[in-house]
PDB file of N, CA and C in Angstrom:
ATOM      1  N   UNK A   1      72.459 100.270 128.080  1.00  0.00           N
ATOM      2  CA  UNK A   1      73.133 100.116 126.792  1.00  0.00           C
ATOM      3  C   UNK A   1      73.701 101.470 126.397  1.00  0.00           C
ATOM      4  N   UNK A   2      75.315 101.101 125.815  1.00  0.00           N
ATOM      5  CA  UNK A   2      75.801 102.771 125.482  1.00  0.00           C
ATOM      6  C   UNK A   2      75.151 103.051 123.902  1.00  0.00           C
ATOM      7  N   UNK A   3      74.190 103.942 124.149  1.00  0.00           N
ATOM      8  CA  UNK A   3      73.866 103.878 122.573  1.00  0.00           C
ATOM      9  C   UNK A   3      74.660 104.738 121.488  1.00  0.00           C
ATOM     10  N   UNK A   4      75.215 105.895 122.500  1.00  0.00           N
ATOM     11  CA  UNK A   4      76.411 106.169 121.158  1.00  0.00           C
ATOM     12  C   UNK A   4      77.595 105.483 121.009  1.00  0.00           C
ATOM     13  N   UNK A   5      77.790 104.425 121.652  1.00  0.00           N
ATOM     14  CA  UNK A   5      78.684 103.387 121.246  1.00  0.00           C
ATOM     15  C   UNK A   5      77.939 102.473 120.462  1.00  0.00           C
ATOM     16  N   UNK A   6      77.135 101.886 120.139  1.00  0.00           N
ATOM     17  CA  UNK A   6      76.194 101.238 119.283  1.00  0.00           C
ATOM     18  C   UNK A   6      76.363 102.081 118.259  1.00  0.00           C
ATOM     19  N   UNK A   7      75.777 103.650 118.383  1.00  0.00           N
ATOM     20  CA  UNK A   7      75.957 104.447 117.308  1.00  0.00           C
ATOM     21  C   UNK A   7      77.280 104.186 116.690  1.00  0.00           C
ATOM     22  N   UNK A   8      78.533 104.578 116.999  1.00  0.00           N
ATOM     23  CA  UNK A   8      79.662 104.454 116.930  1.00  0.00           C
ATOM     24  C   UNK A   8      80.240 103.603 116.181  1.00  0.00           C
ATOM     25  N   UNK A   9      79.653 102.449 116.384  1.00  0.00           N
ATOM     26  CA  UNK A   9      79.702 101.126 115.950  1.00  0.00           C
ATOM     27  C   UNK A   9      79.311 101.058 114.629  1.00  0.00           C
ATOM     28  N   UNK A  10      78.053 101.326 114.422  1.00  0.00           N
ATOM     29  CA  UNK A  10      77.309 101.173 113.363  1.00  0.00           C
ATOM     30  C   UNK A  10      77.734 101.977 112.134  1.00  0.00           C
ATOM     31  N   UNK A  11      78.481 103.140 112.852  1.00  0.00           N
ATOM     32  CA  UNK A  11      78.861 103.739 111.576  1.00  0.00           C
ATOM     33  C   UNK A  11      80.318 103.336 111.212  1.00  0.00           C
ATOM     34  N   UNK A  12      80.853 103.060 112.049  1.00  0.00           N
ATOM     35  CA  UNK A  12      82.415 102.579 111.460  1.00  0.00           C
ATOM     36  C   UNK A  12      82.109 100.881 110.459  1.00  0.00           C
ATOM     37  N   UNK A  13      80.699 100.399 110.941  1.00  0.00           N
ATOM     38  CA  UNK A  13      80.858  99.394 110.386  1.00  0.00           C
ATOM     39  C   UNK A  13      80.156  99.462 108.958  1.00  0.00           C
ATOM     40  N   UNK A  14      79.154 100.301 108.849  1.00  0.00           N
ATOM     41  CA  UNK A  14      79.198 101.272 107.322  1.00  0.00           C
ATOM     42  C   UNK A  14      80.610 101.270 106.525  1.00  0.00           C
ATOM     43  N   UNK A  15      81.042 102.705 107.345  1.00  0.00           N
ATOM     44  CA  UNK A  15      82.016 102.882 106.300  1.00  0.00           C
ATOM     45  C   UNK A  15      83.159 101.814 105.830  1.00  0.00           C
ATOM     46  N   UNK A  16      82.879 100.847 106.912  1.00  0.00           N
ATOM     47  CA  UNK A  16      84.135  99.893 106.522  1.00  0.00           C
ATOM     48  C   UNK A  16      83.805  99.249 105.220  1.00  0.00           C
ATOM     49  N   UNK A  17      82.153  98.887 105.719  1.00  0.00           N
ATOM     50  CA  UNK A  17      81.909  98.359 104.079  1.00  0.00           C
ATOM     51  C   UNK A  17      81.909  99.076 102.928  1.00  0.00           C
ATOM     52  N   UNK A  18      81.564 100.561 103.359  1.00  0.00           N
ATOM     53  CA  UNK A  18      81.616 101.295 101.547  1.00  0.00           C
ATOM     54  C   UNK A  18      83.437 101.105 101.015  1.00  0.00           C
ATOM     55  N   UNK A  19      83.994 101.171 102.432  1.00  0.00           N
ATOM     56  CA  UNK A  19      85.342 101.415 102.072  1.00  0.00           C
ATOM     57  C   UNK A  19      85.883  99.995 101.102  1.00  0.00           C
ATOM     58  N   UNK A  20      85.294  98.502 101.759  1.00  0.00           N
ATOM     59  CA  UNK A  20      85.792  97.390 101.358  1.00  0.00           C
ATOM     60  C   UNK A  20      84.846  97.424 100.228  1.00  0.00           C
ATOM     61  N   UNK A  21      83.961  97.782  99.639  1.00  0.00           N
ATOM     62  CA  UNK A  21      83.088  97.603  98.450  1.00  0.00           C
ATOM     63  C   UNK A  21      83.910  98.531  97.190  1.00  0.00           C
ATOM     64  N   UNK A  22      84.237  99.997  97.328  1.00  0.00           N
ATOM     65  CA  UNK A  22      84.701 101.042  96.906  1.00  0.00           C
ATOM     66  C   UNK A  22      86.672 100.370  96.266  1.00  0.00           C
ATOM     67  N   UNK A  23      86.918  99.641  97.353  1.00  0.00           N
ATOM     68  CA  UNK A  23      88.368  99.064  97.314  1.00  0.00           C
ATOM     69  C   UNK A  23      88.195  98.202  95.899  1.00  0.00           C
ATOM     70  N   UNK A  24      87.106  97.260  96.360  1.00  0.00           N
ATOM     71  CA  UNK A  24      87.031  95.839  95.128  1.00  0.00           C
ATOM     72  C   UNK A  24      86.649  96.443  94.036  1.00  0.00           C
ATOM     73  N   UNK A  25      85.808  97.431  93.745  1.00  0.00           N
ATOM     74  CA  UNK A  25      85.435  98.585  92.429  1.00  0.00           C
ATOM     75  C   UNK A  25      86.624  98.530  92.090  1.00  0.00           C
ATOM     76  N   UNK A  26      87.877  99.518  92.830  1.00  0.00           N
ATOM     77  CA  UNK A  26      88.824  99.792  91.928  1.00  0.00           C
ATOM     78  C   UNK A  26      90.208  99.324  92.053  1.00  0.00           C
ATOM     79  N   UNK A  27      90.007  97.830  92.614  1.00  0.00           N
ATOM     80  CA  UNK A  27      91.361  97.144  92.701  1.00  0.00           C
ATOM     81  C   UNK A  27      91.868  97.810  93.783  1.00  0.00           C
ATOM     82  N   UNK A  28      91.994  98.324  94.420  1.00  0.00           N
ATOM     83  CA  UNK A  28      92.514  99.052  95.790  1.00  0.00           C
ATOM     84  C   UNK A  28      92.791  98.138  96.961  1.00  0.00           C
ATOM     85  N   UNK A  29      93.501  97.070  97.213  1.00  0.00           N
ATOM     86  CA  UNK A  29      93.738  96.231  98.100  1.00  0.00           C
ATOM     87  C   UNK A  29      93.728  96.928  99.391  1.00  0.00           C
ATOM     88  N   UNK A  30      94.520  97.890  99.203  1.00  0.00           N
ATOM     89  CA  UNK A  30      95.127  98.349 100.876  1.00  0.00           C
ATOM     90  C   UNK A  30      93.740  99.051 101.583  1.00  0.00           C
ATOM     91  N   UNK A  31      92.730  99.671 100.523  1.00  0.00           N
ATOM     92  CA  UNK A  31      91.090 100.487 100.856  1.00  0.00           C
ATOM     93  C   UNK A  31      90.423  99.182 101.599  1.00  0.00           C
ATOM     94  N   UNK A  32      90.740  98.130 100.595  1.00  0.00           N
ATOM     95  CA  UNK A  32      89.525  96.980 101.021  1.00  0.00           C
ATOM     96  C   UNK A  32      89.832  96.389 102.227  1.00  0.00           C
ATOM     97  N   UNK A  33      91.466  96.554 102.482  1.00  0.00           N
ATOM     98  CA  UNK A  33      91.846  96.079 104.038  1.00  0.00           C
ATOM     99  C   UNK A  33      91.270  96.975 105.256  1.00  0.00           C
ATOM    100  N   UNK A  34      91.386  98.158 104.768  1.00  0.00           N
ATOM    101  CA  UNK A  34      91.135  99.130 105.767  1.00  0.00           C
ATOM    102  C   UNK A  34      89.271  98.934 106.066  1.00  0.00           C
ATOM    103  N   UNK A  35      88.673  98.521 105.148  1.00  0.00           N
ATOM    104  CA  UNK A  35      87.061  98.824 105.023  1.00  0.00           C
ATOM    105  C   UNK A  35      87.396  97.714 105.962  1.00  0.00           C
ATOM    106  N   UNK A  36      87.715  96.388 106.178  1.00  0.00           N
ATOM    107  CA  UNK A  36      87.868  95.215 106.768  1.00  0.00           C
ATOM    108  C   UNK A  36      88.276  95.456 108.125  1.00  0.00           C
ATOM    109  N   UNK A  37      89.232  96.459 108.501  1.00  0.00           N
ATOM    110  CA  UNK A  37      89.315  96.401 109.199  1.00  0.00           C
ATOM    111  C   UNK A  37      88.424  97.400 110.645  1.00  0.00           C
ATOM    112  N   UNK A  38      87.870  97.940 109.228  1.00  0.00           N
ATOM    113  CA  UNK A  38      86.908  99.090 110.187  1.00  0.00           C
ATOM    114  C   UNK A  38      85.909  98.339 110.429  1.00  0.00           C
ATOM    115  N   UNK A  39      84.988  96.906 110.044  1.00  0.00           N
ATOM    116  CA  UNK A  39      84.199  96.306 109.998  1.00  0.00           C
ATOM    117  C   UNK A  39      84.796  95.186 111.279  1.00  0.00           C
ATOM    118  N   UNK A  40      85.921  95.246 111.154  1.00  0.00           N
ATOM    119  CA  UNK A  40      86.301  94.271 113.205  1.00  0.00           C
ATOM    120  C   UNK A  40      86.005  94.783 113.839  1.00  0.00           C
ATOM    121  N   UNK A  41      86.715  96.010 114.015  1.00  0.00           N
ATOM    122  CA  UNK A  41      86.594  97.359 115.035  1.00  0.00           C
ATOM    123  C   UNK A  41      85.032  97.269 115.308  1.00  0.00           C
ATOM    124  N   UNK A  42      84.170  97.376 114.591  1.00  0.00           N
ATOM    125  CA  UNK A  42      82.580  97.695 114.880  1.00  0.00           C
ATOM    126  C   UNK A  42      81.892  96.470 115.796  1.00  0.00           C
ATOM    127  N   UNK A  43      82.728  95.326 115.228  1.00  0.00           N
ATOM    128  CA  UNK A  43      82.333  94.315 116.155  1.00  0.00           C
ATOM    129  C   UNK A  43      82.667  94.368 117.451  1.00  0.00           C
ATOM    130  N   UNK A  44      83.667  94.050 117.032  1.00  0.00           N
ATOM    131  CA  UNK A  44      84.585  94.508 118.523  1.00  0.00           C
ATOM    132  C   UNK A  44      84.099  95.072 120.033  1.00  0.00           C
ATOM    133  N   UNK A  45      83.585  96.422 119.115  1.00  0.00           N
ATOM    134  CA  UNK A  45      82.791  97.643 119.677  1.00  0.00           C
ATOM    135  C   UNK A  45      81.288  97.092 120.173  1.00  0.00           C
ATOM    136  N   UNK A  46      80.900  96.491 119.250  1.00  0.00           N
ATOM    137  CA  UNK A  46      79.838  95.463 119.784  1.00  0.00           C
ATOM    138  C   UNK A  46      79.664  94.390 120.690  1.00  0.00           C
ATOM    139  N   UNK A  47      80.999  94.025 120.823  1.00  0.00           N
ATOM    140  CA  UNK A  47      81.174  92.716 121.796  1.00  0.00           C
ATOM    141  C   UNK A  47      81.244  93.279 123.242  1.00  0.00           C
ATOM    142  N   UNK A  48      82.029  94.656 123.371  1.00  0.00           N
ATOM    143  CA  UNK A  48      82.084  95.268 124.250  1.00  0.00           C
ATOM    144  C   UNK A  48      80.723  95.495 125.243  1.00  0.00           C
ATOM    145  N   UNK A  49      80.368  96.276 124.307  1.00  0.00           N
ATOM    146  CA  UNK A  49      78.881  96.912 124.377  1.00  0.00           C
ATOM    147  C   UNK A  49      77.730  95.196 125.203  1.00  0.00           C
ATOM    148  N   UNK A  50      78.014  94.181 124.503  1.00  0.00           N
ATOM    149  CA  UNK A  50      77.548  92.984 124.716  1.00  0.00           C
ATOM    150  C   UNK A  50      77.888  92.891 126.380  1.00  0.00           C
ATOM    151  N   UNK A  51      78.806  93.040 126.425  1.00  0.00           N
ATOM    152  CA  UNK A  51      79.312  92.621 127.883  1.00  0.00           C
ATOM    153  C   UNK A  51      79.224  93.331 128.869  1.00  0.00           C
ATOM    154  N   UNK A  52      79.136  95.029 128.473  1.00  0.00           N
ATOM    155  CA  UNK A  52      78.821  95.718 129.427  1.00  0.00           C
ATOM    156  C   UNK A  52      77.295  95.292 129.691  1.00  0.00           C
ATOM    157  N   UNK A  53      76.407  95.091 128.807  1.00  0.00           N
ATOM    158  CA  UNK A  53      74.474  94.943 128.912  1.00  0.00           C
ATOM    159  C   UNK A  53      74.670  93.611 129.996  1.00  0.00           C
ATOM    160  N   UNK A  54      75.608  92.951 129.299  1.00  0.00           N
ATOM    161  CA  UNK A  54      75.217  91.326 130.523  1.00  0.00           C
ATOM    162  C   UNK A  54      75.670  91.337 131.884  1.00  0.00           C
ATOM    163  N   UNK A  55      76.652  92.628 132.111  1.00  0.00           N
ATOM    164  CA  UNK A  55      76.573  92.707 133.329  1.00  0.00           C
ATOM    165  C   UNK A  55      75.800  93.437 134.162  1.00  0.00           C
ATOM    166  N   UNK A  56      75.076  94.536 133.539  1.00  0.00           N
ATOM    167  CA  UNK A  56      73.929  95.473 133.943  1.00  0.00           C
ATOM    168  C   UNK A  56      72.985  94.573 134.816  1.00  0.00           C
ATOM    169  N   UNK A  57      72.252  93.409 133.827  1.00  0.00           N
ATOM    170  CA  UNK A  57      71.491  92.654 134.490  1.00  0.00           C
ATOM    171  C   UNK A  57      71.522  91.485 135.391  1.00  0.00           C
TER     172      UNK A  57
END
């Protein structure tokens, strides 16, 4: 397992949410897209990560 890609992951998928939480606080559409979209990316990053482990074994 890449764990600083897990790492990696985990934090983009943080900030996506402070970013999409921080957006809806202050009406900021285009923040809350970006928090959204940093919160795919993490998956994403996760799905990856998923597929590299299932082929390991």
């Amino acid at each position: 397992m890449g764990s600083e890609e897990r790492a990696d992951a985990t934090k983009d998928d943080v900030a996506g949410k402070a970013k999409e939480a921080w957006g809806k606080v202050t009406d900021d559409e285009k923040l809350e897209a970006e928090g959204k979209a940093d919160q795919a990316k993490s998956d994403l990053k996760n799905a990856v990560e998923d597929v590299k482990d299932a082929f390991k074994h």
